[in-house]
C-alpha atoms as a PDB file:
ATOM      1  CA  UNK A   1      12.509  -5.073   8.936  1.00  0.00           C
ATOM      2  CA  UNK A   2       9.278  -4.850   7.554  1.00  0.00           C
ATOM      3  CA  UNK A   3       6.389  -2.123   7.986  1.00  0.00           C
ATOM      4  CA  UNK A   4       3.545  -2.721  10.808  1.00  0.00           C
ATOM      5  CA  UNK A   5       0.183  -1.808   8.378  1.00  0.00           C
ATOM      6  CA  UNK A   6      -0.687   0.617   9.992  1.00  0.00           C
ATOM      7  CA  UNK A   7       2.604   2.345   9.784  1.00  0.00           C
ATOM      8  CA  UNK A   8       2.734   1.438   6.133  1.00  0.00           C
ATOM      9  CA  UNK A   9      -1.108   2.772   4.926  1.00  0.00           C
ATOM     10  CA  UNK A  10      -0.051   6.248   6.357  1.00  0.00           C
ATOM     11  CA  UNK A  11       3.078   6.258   4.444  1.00  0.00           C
ATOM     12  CA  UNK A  12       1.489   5.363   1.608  1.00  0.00           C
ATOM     13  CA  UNK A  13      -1.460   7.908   2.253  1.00  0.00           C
ATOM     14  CA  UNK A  14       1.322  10.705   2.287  1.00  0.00           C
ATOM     15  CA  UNK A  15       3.211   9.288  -0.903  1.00  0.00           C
ATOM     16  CA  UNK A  16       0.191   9.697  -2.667  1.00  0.00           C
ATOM     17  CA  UNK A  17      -0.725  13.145  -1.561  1.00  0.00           C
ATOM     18  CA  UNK A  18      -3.273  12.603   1.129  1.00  0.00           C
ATOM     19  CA  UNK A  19      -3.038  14.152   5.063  1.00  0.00           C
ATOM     20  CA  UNK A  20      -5.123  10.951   5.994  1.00  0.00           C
ATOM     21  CA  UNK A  21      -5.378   7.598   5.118  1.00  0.00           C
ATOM     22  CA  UNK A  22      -9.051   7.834   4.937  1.00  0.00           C
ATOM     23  CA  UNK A  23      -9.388   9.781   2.084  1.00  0.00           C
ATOM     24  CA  UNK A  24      -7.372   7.528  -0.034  1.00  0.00           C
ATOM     25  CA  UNK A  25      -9.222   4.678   1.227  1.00  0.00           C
ATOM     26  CA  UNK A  26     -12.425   6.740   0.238  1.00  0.00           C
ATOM     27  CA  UNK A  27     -10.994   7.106  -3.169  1.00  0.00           C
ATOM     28  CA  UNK A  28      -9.571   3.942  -3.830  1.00  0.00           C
ATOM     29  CA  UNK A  29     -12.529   1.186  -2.444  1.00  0.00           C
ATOM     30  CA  UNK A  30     -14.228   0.893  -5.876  1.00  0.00           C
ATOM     31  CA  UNK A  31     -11.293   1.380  -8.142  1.00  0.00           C
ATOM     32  CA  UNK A  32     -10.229  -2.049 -10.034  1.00  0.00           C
ATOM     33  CA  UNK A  33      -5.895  -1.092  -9.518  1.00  0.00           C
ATOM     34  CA  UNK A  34      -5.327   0.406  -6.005  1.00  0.00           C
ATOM     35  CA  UNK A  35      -2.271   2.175  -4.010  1.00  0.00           C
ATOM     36  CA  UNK A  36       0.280  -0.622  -3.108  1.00  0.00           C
ATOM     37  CA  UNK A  37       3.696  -0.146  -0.734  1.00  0.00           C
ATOM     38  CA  UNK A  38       6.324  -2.517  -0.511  1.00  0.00           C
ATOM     39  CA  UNK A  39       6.625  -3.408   3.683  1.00  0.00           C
ATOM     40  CA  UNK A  40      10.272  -3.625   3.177  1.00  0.00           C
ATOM     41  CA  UNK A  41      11.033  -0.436   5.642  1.00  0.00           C
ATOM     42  CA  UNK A  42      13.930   0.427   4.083  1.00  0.00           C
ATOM     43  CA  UNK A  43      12.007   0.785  -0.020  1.00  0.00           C
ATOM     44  CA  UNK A  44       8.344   1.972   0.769  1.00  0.00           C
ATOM     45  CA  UNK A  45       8.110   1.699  -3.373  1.00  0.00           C
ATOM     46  CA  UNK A  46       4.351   2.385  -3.796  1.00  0.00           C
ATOM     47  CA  UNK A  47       2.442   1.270  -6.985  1.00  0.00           C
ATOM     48  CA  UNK A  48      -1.077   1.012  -8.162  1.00  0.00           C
ATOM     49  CA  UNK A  49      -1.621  -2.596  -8.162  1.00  0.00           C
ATOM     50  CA  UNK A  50      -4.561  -5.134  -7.505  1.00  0.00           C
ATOM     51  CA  UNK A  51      -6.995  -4.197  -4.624  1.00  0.00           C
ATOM     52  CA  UNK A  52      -6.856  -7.895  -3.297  1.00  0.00           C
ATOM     53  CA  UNK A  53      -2.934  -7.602  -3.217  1.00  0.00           C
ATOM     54  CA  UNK A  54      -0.657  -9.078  -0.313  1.00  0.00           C
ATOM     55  CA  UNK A  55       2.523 -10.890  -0.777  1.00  0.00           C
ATOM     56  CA  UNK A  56       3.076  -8.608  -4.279  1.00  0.00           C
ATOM     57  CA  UNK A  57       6.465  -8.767  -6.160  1.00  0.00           C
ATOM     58  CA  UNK A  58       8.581  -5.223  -5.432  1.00  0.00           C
ATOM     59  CA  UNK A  59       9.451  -3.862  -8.656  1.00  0.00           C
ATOM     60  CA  UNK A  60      12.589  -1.765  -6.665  1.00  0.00           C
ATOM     61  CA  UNK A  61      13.760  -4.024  -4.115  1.00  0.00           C
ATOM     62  CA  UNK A  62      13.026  -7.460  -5.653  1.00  0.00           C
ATOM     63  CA  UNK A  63      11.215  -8.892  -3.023  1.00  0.00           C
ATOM     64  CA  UNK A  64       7.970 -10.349  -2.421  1.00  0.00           C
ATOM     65  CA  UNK A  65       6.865  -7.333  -0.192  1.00  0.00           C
ATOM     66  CA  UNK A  66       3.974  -5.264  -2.131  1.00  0.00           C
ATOM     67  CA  UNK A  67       0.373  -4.582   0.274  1.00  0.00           C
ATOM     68  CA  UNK A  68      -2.512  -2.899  -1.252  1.00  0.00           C
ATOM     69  CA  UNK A  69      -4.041   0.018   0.790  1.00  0.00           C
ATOM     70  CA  UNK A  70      -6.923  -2.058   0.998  1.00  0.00           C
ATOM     71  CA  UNK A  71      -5.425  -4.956   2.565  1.00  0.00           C
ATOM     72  CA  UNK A  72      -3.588  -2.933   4.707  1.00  0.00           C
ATOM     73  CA  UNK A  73      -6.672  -1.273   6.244  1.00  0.00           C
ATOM     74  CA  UNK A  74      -8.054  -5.164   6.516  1.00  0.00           C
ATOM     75  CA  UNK A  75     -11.141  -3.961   4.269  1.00  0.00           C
ATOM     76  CA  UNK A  76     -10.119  -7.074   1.804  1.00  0.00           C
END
């Protein structure tokens, strides 16, 4: 089962230390590497990875799984 992205960018916002998932996407818009989560449900491995990244490879769960906060938040 994978992650809806909305569910996913405020798990990632909390894994990364932020009450909202605005501030991280106020931090993050004009960095070159990015917050990432894996959608697998049952990983939610997070990573700073490419901003542009969808479809990334999951480092934990070996699966092609990996969404940058940016993509989730369909700013890219």
């Amino acid at each position: 089962m994978q992650l809806n992205p909305s569910e996913a960018l405020d798990r990632l916002a909390a894994a990364e230390g932020y009450d909202d998932p605005l501030e991280l996407l106020e931090d993050a818009i004009f960095d070159s590497l990015v917050p990432a989560i894996c959608l697998n449900a049952e990983c939610g491995y997070t990573q700073d990875l490419e901003p542009d990244l969808t479809g990334g490879w999951c480092e934990n769960c070996q699966a092609a799984t990996m969404a940058s906060a940016l993509v989730l938040a369909n700013l890219i």
